[in-house]
N, C-alpha and C. Protein backbone atom coordinates (compact mmCIF):
# COMPACT_ATOMS: atom_id res chain seq x y z
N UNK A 1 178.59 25.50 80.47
CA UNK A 1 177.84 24.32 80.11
C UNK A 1 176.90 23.97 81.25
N UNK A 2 175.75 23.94 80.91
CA UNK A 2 174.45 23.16 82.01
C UNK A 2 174.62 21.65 82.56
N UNK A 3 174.67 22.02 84.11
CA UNK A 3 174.83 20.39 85.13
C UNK A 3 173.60 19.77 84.25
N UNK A 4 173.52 18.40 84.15
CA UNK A 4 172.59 17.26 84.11
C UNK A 4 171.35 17.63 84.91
N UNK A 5 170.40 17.94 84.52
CA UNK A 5 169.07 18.56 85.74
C UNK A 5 168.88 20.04 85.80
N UNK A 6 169.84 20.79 84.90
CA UNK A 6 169.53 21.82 85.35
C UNK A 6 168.29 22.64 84.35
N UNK A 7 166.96 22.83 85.18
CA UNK A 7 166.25 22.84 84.15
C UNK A 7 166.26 23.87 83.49
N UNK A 8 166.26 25.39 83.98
CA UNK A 8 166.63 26.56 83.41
C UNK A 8 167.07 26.24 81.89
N UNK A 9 168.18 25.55 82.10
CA UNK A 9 169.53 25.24 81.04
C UNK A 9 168.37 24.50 80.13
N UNK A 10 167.78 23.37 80.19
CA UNK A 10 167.43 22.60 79.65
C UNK A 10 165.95 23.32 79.05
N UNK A 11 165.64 23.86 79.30
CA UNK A 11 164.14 24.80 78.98
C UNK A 11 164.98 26.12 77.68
N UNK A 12 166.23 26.44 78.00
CA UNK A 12 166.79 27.44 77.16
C UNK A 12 167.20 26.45 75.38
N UNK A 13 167.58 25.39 75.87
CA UNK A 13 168.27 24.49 75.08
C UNK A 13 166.88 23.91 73.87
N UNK A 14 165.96 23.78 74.96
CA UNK A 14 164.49 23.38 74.59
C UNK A 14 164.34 24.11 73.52
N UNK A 15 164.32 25.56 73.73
CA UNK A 15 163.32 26.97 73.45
C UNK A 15 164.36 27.19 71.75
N UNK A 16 166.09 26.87 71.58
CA UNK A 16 166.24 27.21 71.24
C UNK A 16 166.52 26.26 70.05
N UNK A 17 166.02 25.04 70.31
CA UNK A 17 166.33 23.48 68.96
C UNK A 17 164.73 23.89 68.29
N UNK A 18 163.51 24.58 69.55
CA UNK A 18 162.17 24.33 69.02
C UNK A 18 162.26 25.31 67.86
N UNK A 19 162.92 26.89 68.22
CA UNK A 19 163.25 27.75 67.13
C UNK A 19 163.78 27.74 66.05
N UNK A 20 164.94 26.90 65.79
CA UNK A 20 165.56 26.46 64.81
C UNK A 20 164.77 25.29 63.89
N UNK A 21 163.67 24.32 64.56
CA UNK A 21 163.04 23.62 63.82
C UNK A 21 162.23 24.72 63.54
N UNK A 22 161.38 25.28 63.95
CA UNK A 22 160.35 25.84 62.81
C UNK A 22 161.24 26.85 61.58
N UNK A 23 161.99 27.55 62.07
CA UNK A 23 162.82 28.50 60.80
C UNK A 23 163.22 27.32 59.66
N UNK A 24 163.73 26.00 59.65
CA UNK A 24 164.20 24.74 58.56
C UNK A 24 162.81 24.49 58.48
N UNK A 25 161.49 24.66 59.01
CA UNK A 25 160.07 23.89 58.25
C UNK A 25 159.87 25.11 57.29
N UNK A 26 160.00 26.59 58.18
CA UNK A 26 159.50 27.67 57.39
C UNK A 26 159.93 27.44 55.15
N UNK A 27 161.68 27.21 55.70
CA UNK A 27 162.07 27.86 54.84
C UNK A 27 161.92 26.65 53.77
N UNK A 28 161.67 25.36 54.11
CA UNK A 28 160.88 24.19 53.31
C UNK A 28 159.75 24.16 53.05
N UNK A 29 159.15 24.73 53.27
CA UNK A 29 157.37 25.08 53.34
C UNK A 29 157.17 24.56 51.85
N UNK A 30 158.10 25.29 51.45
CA UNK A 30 157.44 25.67 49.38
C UNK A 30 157.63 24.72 48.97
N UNK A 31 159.27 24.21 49.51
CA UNK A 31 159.32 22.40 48.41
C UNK A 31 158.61 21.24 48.96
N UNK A 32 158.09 21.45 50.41
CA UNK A 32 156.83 20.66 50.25
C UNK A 32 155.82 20.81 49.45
N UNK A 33 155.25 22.01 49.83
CA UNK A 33 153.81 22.55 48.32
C UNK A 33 154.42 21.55 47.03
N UNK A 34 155.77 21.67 46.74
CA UNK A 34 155.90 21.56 45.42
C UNK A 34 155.86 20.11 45.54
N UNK A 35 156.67 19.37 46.10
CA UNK A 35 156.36 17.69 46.16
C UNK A 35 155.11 17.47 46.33
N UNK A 36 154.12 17.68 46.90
CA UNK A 36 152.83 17.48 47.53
C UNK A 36 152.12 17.60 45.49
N UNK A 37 152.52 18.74 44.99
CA UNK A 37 151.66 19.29 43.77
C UNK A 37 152.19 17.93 43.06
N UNK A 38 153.40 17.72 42.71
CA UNK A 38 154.12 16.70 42.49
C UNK A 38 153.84 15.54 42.20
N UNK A 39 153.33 14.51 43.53
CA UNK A 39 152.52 13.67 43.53
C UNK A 39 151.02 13.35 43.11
N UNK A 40 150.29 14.71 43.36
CA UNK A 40 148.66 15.03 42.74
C UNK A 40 148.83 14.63 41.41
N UNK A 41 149.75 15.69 40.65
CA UNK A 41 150.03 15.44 39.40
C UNK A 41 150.31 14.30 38.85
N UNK A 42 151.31 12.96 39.02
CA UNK A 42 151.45 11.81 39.05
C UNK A 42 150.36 10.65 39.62
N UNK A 43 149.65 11.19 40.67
CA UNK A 43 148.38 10.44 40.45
C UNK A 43 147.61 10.52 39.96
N UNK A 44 147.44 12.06 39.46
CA UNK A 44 146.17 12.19 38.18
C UNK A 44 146.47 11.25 36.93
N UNK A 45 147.76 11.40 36.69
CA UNK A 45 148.47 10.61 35.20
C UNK A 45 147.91 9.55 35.33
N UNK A 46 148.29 8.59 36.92
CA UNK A 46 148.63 6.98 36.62
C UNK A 46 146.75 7.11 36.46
N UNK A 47 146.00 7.65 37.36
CA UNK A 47 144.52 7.38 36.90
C UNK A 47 143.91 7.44 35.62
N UNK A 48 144.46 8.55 34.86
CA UNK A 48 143.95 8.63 33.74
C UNK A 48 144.62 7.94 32.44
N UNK A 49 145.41 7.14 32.94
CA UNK A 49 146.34 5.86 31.70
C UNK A 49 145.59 4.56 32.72
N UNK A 50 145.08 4.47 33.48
CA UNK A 50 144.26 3.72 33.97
C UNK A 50 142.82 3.41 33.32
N UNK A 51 142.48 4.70 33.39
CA UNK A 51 140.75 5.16 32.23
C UNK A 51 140.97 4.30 30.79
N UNK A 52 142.35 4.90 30.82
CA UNK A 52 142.30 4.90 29.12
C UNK A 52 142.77 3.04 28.76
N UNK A 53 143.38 2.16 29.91
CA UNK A 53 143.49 1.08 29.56
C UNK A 53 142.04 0.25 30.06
N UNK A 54 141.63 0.89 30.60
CA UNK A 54 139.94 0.26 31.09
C UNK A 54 139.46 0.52 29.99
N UNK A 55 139.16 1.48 29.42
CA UNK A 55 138.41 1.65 28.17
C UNK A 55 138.48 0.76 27.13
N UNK A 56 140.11 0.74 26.51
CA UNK A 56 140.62 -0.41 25.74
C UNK A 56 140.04 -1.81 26.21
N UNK A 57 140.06 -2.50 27.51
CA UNK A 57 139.94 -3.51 27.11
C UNK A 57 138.18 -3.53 27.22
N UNK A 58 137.19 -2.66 27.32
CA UNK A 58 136.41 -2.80 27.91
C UNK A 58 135.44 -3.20 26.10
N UNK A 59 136.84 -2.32 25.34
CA UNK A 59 136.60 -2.61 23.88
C UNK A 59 137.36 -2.94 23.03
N UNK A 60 137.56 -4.76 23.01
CA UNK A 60 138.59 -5.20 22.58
C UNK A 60 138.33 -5.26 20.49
N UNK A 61 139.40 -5.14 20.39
CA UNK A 61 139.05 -5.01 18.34
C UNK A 61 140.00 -6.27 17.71
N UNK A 62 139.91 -6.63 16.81
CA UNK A 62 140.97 -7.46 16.48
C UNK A 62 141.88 -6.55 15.43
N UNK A 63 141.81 -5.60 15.53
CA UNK A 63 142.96 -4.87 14.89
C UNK A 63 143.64 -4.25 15.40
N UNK A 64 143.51 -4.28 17.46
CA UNK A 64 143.91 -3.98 18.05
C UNK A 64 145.87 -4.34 18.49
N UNK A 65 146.53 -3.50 18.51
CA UNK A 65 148.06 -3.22 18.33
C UNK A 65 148.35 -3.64 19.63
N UNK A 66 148.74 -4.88 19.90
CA UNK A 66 149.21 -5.31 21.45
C UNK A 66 150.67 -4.89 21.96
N UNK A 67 151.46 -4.29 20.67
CA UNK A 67 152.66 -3.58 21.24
C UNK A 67 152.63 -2.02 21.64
N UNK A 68 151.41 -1.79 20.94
CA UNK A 68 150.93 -0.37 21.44
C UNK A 68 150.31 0.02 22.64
N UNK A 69 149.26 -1.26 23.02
CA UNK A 69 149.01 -1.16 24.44
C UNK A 69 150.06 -1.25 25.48
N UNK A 70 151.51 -1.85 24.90
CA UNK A 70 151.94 -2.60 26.32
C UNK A 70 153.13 -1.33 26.08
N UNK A 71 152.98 -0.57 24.95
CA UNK A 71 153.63 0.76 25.38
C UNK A 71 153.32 1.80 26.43
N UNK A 72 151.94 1.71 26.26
CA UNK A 72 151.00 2.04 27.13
C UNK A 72 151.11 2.06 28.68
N UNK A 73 151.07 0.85 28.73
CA UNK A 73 150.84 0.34 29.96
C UNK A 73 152.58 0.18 30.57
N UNK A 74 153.86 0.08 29.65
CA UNK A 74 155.04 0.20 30.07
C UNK A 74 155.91 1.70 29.43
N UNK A 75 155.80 2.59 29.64
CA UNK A 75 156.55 3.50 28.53
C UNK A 75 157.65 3.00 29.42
N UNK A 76 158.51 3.64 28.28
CA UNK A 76 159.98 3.92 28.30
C UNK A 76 160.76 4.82 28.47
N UNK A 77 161.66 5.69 29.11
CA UNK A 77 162.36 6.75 28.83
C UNK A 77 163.00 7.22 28.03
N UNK A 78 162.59 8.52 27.34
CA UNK A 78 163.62 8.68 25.34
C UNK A 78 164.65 7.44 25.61
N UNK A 79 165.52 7.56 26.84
CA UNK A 79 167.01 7.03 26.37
C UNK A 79 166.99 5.70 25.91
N UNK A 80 166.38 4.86 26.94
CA UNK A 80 166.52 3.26 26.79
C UNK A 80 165.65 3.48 25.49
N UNK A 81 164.35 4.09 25.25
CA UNK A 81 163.89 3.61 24.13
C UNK A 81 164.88 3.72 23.18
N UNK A 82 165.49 4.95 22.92
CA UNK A 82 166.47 4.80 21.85
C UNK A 82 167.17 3.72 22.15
N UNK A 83 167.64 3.04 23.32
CA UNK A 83 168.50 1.71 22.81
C UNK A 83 167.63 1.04 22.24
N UNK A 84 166.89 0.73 22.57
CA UNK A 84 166.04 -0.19 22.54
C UNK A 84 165.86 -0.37 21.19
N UNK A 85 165.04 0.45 20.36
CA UNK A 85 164.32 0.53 18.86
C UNK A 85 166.38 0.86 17.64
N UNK A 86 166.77 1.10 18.65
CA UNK A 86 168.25 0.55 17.81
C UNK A 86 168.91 2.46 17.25
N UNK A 87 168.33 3.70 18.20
CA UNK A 87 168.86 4.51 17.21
C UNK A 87 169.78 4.92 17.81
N UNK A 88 170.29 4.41 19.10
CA UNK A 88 171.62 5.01 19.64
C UNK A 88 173.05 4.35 18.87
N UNK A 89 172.02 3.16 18.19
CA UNK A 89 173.46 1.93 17.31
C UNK A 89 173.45 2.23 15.95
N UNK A 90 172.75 3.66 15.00
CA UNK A 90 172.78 3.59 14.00
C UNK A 90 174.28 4.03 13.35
N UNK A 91 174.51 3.19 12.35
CA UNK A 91 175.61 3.64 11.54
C UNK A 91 175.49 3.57 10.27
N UNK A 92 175.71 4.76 9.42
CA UNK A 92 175.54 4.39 7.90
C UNK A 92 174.40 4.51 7.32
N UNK A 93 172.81 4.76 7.77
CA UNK A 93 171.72 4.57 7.56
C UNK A 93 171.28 3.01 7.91
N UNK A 94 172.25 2.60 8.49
CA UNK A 94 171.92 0.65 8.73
C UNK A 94 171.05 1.07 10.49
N UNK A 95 170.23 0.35 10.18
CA UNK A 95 169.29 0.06 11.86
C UNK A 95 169.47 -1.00 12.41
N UNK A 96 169.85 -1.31 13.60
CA UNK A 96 170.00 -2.42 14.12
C UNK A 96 169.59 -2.54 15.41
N UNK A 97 168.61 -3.69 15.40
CA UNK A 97 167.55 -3.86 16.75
C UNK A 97 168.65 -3.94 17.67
N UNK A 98 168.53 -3.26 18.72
CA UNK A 98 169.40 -3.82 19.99
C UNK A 98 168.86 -4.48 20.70
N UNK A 99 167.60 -4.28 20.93
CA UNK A 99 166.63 -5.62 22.12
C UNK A 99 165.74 -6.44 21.12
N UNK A 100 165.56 -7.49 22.04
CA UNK A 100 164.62 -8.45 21.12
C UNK A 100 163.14 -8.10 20.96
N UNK A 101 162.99 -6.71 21.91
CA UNK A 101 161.48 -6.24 21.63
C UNK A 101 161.45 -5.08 20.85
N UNK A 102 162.33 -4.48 20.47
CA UNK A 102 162.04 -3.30 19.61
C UNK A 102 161.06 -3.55 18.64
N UNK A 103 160.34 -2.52 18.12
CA UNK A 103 159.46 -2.59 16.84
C UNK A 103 160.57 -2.07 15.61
């Protein structure tokens, strides 16, 4: 074991944490690329559901579906939606709203 000061020791110790970090960046390299692609991808989305709610209001209609926009602007995940719109509670052919916002 290396005295406190000994620099030899401490230059070997150096040489050999600096080696081991680059081999753990090497071998992460890719699932960065892939998070990095990841995020591009998710900011292209939120921009372009951005376009598309700029557009909407930029042309408002009165036949315009305000639960359709705010689907829009909130989706849901299959699951909760299925609670939600009542088809995880079906029994019998009977439907039954589970939230007070389902359509």
């Amino acid at each position: 074991m290396a005295r406190p000061g000994d620099a030899a020791a401490n230059r070997e110790q150096a040489v050999a944490f600096r080696a081991a970090s680059d081999r753990i960046h090497e071998r992460l390299s890719d699932w960065h690329a892939r998070q990095q692609r990841q995020r591009q991808d998710n900011l292209a989305a939120r921009e372009t559901l951005c376009e598309q709610l700029e557009t909407l209001l930029a042309q408002p209609a009165a036949e315009a579906d305000p639960d359709a926009l705010r689907e829009i602007r909130d989706p849901r995940p299959p699951a909760v939606a299925a609670v939600v719109t009542g088809a995880a509670g079906r029994r019998r052919g009977h439907r039954q709203a589970l939230w007070p916002y389902s359509s």
